[in-house]
C-alpha atoms as a PDB file:
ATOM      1  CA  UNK A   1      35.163  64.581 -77.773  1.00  0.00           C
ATOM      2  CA  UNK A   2      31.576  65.326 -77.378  1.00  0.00           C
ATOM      3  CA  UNK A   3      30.187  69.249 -77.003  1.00  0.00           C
ATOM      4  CA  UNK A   4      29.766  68.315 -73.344  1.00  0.00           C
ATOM      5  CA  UNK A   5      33.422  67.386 -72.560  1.00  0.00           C
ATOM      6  CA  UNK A   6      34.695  70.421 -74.684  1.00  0.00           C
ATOM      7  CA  UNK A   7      36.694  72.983 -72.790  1.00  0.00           C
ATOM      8  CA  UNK A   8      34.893  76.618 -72.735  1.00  0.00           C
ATOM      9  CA  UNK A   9      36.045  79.314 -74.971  1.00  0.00           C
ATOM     10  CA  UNK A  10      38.422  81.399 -73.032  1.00  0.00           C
ATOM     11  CA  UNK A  11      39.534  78.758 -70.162  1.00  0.00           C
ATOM     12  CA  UNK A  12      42.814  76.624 -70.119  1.00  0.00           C
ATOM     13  CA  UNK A  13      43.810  73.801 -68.138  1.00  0.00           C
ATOM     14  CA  UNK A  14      44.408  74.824 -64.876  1.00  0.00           C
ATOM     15  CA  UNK A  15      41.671  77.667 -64.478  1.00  0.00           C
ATOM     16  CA  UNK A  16      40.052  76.555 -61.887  1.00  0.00           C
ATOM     17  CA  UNK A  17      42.845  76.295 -59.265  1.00  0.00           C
ATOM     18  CA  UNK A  18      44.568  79.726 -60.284  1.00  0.00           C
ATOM     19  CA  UNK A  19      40.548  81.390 -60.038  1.00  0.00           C
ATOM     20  CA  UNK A  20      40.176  78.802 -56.551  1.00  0.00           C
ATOM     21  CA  UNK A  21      43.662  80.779 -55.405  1.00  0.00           C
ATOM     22  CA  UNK A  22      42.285  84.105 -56.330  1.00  0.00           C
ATOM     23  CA  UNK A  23      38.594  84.154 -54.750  1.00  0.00           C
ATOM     24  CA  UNK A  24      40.442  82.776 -51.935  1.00  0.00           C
ATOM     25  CA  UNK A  25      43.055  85.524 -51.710  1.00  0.00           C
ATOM     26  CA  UNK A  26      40.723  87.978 -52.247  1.00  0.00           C
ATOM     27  CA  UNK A  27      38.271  86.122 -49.426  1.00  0.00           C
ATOM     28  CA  UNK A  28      42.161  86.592 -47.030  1.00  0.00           C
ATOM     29  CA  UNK A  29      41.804  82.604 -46.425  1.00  0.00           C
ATOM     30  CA  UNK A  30      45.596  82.322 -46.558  1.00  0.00           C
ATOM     31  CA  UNK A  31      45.976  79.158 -44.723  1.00  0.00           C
ATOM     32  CA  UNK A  32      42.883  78.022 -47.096  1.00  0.00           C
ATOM     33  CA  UNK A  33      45.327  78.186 -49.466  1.00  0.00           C
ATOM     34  CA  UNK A  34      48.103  76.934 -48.320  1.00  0.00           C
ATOM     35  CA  UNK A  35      46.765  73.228 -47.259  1.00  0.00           C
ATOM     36  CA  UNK A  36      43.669  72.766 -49.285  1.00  0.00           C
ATOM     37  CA  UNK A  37      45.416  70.690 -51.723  1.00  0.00           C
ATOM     38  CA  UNK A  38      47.268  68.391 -48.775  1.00  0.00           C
ATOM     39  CA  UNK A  39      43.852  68.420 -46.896  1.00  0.00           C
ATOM     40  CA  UNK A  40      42.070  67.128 -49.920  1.00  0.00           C
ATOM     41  CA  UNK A  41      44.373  64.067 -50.078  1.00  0.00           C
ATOM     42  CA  UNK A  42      44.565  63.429 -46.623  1.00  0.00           C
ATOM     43  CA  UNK A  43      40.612  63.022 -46.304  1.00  0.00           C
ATOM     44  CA  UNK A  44      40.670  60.926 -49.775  1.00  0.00           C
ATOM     45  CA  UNK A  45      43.069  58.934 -48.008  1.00  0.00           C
ATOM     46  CA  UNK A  46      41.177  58.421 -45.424  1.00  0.00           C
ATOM     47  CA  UNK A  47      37.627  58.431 -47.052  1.00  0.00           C
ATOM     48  CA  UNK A  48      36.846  61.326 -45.383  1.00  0.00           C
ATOM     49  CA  UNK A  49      33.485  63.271 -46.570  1.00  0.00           C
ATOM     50  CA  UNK A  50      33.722  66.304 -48.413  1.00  0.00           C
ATOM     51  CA  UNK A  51      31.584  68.505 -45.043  1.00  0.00           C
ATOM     52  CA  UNK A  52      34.469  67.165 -42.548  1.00  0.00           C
ATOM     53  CA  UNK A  53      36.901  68.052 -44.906  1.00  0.00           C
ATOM     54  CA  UNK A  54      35.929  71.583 -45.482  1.00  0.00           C
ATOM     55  CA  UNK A  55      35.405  71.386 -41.288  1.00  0.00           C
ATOM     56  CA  UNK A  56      39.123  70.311 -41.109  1.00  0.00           C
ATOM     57  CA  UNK A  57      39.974  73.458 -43.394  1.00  0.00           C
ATOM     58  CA  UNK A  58      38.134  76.544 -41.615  1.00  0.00           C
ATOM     59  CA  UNK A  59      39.195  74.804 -38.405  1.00  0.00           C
ATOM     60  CA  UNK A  60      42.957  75.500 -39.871  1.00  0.00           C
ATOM     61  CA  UNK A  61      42.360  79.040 -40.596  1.00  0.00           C
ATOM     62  CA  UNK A  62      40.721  79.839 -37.678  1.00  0.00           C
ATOM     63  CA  UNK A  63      44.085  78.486 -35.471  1.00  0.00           C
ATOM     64  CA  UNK A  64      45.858  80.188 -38.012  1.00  0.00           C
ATOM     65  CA  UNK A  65      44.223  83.763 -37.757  1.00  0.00           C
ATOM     66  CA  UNK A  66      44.209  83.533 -33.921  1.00  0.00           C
ATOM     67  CA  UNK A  67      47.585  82.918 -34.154  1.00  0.00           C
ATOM     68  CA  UNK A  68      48.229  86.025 -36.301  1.00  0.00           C
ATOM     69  CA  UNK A  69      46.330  88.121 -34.325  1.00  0.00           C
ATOM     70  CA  UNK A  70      47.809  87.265 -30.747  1.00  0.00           C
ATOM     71  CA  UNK A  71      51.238  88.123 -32.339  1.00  0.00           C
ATOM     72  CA  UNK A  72      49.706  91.683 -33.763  1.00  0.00           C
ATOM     73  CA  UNK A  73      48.610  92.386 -30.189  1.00  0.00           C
ATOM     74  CA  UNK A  74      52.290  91.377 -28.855  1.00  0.00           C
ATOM     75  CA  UNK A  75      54.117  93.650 -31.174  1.00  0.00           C
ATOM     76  CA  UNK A  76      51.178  96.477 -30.400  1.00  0.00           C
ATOM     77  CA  UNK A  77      52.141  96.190 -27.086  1.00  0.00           C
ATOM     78  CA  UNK A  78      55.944  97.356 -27.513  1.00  0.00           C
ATOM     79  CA  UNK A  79      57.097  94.182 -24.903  1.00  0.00           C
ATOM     80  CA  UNK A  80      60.905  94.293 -24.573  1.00  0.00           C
ATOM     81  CA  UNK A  81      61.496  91.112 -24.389  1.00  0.00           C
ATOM     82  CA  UNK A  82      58.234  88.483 -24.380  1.00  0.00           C
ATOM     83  CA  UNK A  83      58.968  86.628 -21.298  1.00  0.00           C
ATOM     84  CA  UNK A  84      55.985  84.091 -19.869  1.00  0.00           C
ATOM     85  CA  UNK A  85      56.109  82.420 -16.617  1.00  0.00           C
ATOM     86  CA  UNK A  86      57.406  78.863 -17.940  1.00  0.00           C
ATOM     87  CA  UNK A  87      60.781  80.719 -17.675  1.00  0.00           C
ATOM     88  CA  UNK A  88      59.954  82.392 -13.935  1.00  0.00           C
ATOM     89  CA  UNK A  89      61.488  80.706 -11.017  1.00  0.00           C
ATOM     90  CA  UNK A  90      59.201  80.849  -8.554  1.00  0.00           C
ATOM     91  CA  UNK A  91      61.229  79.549  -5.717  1.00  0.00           C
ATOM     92  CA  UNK A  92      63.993  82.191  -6.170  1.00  0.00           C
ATOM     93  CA  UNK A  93      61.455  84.504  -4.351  1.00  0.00           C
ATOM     94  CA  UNK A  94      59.317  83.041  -1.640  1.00  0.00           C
ATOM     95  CA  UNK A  95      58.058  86.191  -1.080  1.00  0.00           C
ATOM     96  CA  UNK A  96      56.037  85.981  -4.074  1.00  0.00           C
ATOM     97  CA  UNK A  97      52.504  84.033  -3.606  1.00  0.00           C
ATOM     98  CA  UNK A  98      52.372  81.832  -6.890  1.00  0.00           C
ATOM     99  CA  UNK A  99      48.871  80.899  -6.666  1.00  0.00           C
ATOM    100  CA  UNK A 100      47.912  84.437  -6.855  1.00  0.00           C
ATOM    101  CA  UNK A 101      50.302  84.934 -10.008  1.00  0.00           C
ATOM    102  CA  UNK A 102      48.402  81.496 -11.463  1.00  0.00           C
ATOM    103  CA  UNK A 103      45.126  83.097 -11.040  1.00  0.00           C
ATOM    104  CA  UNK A 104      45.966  86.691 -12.117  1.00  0.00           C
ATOM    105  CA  UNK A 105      47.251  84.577 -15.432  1.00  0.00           C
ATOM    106  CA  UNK A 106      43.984  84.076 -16.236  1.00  0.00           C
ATOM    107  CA  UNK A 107      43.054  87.301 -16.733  1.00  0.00           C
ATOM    108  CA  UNK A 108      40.002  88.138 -14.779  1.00  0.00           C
ATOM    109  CA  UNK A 109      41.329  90.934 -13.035  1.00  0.00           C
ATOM    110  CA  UNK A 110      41.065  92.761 -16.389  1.00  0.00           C
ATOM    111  CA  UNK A 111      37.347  91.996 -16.935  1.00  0.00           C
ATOM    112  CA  UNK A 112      36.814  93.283 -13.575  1.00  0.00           C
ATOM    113  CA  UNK A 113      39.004  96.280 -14.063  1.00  0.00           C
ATOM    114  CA  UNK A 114      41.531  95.941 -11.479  1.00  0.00           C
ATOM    115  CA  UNK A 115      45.112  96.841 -10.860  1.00  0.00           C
ATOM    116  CA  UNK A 116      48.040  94.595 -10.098  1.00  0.00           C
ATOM    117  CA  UNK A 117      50.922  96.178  -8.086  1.00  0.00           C
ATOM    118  CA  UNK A 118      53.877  94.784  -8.135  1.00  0.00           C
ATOM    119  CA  UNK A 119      56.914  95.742  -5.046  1.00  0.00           C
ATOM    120  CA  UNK A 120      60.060  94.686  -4.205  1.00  0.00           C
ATOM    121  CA  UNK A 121      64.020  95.571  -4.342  1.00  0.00           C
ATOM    122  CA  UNK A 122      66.013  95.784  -7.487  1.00  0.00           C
ATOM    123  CA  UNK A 123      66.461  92.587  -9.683  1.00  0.00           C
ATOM    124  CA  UNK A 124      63.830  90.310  -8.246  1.00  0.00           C
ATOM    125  CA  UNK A 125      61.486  89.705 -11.361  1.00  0.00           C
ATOM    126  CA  UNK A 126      59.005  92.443 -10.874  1.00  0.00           C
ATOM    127  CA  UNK A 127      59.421  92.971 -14.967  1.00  0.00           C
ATOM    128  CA  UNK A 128      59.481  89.412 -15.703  1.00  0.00           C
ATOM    129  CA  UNK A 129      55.993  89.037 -13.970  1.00  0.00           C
ATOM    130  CA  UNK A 130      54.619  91.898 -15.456  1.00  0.00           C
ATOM    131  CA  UNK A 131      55.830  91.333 -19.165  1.00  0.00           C
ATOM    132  CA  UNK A 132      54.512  86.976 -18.517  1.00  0.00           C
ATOM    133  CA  UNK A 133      50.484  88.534 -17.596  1.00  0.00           C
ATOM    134  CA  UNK A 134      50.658  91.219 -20.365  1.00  0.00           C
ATOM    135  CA  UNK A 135      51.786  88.061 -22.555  1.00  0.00           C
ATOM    136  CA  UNK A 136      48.972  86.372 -21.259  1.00  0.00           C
ATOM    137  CA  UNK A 137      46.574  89.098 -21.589  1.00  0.00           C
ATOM    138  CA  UNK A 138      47.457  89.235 -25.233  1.00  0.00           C
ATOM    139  CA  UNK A 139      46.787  85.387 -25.878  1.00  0.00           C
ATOM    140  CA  UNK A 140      43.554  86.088 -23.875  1.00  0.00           C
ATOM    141  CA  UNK A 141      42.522  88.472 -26.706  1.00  0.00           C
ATOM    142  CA  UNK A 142      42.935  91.739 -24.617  1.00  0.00           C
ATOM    143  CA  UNK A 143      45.091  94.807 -25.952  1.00  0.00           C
ATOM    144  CA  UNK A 144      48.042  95.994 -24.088  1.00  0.00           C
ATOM    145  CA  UNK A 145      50.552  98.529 -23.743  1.00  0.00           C
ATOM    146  CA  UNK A 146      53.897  98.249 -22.101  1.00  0.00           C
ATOM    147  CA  UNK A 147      55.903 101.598 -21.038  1.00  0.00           C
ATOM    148  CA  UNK A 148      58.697 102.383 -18.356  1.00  0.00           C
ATOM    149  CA  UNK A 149      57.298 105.531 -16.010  1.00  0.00           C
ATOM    150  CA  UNK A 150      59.905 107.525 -17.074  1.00  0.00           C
ATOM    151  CA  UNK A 151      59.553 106.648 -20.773  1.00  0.00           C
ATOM    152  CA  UNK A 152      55.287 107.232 -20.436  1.00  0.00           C
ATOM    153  CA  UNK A 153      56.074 110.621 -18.695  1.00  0.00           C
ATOM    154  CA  UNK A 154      58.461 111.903 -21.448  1.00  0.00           C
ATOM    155  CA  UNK A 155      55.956 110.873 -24.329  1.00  0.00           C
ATOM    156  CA  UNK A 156      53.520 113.026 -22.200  1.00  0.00           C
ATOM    157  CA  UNK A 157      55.464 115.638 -22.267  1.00  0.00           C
ATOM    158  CA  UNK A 158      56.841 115.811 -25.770  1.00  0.00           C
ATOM    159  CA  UNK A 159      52.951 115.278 -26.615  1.00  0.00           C
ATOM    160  CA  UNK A 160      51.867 118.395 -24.397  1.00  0.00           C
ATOM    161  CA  UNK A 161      54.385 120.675 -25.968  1.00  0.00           C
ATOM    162  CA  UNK A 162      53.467 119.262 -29.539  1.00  0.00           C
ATOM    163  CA  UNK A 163      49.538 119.797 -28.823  1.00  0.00           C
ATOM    164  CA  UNK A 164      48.650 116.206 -29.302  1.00  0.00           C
ATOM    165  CA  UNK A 165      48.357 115.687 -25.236  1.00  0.00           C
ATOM    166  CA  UNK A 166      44.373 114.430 -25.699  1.00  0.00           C
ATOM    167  CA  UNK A 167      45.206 111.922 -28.110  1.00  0.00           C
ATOM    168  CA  UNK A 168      47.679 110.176 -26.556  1.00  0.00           C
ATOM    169  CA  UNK A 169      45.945 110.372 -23.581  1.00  0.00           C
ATOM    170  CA  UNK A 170      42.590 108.861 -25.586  1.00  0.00           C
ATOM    171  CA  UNK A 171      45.109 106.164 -26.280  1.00  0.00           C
ATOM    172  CA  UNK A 172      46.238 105.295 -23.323  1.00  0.00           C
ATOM    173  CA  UNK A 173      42.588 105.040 -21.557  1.00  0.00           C
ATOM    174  CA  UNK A 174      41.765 102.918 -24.689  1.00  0.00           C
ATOM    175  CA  UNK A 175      43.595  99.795 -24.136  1.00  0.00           C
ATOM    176  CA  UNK A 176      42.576  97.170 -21.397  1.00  0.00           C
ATOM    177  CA  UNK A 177      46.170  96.903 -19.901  1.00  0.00           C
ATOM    178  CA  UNK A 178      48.674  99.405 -19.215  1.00  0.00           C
ATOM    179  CA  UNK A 179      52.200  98.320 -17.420  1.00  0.00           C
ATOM    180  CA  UNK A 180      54.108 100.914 -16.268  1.00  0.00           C
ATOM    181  CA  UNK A 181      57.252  99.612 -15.601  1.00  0.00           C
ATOM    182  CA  UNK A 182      59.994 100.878 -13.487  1.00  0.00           C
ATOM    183  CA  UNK A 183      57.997 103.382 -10.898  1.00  0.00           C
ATOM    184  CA  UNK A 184      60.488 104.838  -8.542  1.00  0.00           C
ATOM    185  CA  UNK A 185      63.966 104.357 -10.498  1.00  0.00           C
ATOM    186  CA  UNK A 186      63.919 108.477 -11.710  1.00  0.00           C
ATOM    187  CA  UNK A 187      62.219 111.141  -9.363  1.00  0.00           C
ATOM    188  CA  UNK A 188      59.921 112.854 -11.740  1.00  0.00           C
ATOM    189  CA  UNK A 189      59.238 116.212 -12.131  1.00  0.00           C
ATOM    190  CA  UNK A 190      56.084 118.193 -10.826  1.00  0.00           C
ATOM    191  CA  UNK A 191      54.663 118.704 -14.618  1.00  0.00           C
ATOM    192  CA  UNK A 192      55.466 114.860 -15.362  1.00  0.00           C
ATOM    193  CA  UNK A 193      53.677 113.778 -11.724  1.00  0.00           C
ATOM    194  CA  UNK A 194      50.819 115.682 -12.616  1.00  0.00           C
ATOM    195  CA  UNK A 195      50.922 113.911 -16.605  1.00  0.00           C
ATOM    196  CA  UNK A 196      51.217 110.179 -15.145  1.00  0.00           C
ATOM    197  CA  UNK A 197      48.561 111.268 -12.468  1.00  0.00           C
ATOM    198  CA  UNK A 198      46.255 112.185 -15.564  1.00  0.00           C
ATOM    199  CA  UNK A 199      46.368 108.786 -17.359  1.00  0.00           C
ATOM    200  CA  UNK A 200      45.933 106.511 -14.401  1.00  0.00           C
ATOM    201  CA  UNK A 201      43.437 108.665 -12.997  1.00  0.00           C
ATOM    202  CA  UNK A 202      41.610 108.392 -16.102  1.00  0.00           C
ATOM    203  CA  UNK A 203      41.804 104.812 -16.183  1.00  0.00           C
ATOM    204  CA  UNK A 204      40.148 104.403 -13.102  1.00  0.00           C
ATOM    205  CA  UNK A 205      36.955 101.482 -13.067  1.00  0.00           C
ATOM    206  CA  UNK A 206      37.954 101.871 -17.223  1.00  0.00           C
ATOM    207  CA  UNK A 207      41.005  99.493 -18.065  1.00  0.00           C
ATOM    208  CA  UNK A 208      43.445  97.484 -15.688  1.00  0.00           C
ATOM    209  CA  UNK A 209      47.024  98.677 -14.779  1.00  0.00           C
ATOM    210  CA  UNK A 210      50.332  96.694 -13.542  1.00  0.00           C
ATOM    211  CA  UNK A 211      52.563  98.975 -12.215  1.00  0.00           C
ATOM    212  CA  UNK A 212      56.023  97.535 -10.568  1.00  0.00           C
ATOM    213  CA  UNK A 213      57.975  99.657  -8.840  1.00  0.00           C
ATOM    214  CA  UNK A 214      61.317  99.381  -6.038  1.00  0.00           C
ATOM    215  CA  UNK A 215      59.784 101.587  -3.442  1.00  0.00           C
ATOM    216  CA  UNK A 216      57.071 100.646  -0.682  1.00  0.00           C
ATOM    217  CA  UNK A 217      54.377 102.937  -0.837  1.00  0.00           C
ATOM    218  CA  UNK A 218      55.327 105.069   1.941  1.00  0.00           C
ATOM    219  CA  UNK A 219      58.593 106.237  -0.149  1.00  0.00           C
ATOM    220  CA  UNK A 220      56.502 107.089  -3.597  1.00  0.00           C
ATOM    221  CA  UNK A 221      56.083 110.889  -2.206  1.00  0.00           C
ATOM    222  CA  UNK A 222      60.301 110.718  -3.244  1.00  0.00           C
ATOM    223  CA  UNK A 223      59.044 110.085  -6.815  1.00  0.00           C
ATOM    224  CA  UNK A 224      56.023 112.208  -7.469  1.00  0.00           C
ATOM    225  CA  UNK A 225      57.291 115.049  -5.306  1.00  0.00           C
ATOM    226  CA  UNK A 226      53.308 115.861  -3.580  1.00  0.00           C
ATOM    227  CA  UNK A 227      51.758 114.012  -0.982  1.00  0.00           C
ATOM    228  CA  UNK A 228      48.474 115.455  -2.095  1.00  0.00           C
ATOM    229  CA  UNK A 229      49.392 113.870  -5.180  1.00  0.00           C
ATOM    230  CA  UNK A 230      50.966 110.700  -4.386  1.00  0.00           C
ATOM    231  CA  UNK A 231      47.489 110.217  -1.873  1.00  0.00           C
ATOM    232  CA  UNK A 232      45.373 110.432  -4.521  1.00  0.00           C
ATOM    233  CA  UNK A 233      47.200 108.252  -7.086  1.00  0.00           C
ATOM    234  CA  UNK A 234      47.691 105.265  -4.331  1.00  0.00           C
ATOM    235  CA  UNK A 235      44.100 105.844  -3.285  1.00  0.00           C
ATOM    236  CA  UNK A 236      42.874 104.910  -6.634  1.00  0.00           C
ATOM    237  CA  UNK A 237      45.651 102.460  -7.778  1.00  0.00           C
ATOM    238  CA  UNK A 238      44.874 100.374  -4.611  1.00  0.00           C
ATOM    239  CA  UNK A 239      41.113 100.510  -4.302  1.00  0.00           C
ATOM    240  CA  UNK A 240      40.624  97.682  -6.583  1.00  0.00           C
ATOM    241  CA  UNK A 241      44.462  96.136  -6.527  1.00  0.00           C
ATOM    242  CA  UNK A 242      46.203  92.989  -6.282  1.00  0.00           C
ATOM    243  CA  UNK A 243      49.655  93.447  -4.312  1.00  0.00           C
ATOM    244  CA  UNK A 244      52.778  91.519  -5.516  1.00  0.00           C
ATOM    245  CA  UNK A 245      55.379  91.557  -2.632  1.00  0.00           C
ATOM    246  CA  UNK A 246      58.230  90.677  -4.184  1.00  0.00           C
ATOM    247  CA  UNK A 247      61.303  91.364  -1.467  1.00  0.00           C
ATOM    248  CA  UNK A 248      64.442  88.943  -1.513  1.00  0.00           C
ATOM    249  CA  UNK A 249      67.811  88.501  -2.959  1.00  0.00           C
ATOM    250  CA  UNK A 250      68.562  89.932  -6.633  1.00  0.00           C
ATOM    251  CA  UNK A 251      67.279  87.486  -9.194  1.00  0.00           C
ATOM    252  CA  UNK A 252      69.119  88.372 -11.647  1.00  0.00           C
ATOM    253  CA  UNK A 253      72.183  88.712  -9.486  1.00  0.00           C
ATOM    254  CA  UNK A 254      71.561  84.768  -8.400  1.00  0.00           C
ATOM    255  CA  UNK A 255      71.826  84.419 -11.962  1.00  0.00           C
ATOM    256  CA  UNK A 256      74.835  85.638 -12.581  1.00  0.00           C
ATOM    257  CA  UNK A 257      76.474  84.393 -10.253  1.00  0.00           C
ATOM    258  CA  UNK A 258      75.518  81.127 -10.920  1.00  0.00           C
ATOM    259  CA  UNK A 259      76.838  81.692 -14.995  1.00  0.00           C
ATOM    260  CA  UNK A 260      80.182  82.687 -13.689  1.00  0.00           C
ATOM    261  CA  UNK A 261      80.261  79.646 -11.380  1.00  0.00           C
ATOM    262  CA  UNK A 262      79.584  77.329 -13.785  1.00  0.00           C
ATOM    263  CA  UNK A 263      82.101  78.940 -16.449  1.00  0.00           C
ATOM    264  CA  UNK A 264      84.933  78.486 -13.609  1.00  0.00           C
ATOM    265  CA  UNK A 265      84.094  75.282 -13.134  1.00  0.00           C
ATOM    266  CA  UNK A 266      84.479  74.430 -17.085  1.00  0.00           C
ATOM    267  CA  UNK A 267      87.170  76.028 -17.231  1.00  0.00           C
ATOM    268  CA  UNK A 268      88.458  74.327 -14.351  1.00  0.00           C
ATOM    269  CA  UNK A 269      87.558  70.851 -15.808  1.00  0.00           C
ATOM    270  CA  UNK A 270      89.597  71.566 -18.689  1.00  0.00           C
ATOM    271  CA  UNK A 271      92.929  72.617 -17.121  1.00  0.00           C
ATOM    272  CA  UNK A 272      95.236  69.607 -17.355  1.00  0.00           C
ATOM    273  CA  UNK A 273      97.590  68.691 -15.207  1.00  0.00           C
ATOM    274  CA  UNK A 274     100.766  65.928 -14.223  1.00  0.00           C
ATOM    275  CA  UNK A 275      98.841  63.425 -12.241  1.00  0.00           C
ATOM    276  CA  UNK A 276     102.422  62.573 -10.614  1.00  0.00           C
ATOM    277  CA  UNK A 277     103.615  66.811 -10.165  1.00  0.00           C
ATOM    278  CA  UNK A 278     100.878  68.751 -10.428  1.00  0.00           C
ATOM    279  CA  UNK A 279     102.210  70.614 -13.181  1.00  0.00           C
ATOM    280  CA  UNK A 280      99.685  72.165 -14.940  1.00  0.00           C
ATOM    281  CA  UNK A 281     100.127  70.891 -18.960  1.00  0.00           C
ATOM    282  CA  UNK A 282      99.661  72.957 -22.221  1.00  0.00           C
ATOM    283  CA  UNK A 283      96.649  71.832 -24.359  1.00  0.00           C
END
């Protein structure tokens, strides 16, 4: 062994992929990591060059990290359930104009600041469409926050009486989409009226907001108990505001129903009976 193959005090075989593993842990390259090694024999494989394959690595990290960071921004945003329109059946509610779902999918409204209103009776997907475009928001690199009205109101509250009312407020005028679920189900009280009032009013021309609610405008004086009030709010809500008319039969009770129809009909299908009597048989 000559001087110039000799190993260098203080290294052992293996050195340079345990330091390789800890520059690149230290450099968070994760998925860098993780498929460097199965990259590298790919490209030798394929007699790939050494730029393309360091292109096919940062390429893999950077789907990776996007990856990551869409699902921080979904768990940020508190979703109950992450629902996106490849589940949505359009044609239960003709009501509903689909184009104008497609293109509010894309986001736009929220670089332009507007609202997105959704109405209709009980049970026909007003939450579904509103948790599928804050899904979409997030994968569009926007943050979001979903709340019920009743559920924003009471964190208002508690927040007042704990003196941290600014804050959350600061919060809530910080993201770029609010969804305020569920407007109309629980009559709120003045104090609470005046709270929600605060926050939208604030985000007006700042940050988009989806609000769904079960009641046509004319009835939201029953919910925020002022028609000074409820004049205001709708005046700024709807200024810049797409409307989502979503009247029909229940959704979810179509659903249902359809569940319990098909169990009777397995059930049915495995009854057995005399072909010559009609007795029904034990299995």
């Amino acid at each position: 062994m000559t001087d110039k193959d000799a190993v260098p005090v203080g290294t052992t075989a293996g050195t340079p992929q345990v330091l390789l593993a800890h520059h690149l842990k230290q450099l968070k390259l994760p998925t860098v990591l993780r498929e460097y090694e199965k990259v590298a024999r790919e490209c030798a494989q394929g007699g790939v060059d050494h730029t393309r394959y360091l292109l096919r690595l940062i390429e893999l990290e950077l789907i990776d990290r996007e990856r990551r960071t869409i699902e921080r921004r979904i768990r940020a945003a508190r979703f109950p359930a992450v629902k996106s329109f490849d589940t949505f059946e359009f044609t239960a509610i003709p009501s509903l104009n689909k184009m104008m779902v497609v293109e509010l999918a894309r986001c736009e409204y929220i670089l332009r600041r507007e609202n997105v209103i959704a109405l209709g009776n009980s049970g026909t997907g007003k939450t579904h469409v509103a948790l599928a475009l804050g899904l979409a928001a997030c994968q569009k690199g926007f943050t979001v926050a979903f709340t019920t009205a009743a559920s924003l109101v009471n964190q208002l509250m508690e927040a007042r009486d704990e003196r941290r009312l600014l804050k959350l407020q600061r919060e809530m005028a910080a993201v770029k989409l609010l969804v305020v679920d569920e407007l109309g189900y629980v009559p709120l009280s003045p104090t609470g009226a005046e709270l929600l009032f605060e926050v939208l009013s604030q985000r007006y021309e700042r940050g988009s907001t989806i609000i769904t609610s079960n009641l046509p405008f004319e009835d939201w004086t029953q919910v925020l108990a002022s028609e000074r009030l409820t004049g205001a709010l709708l005046d700024r809500l709807t200024h810049h505001a797409t409307i989502l008319t979503m009247n029909g039969d229940s959704y979810r009770l179509k659903q249902s129903t359809a569940r319990k129809r098909r169990g009777a009909e397995q059930n049915q299908a495995s009854v057995m009976s005399d072909p010559d009597t009609g007795e029904i048989l034990s299995p």
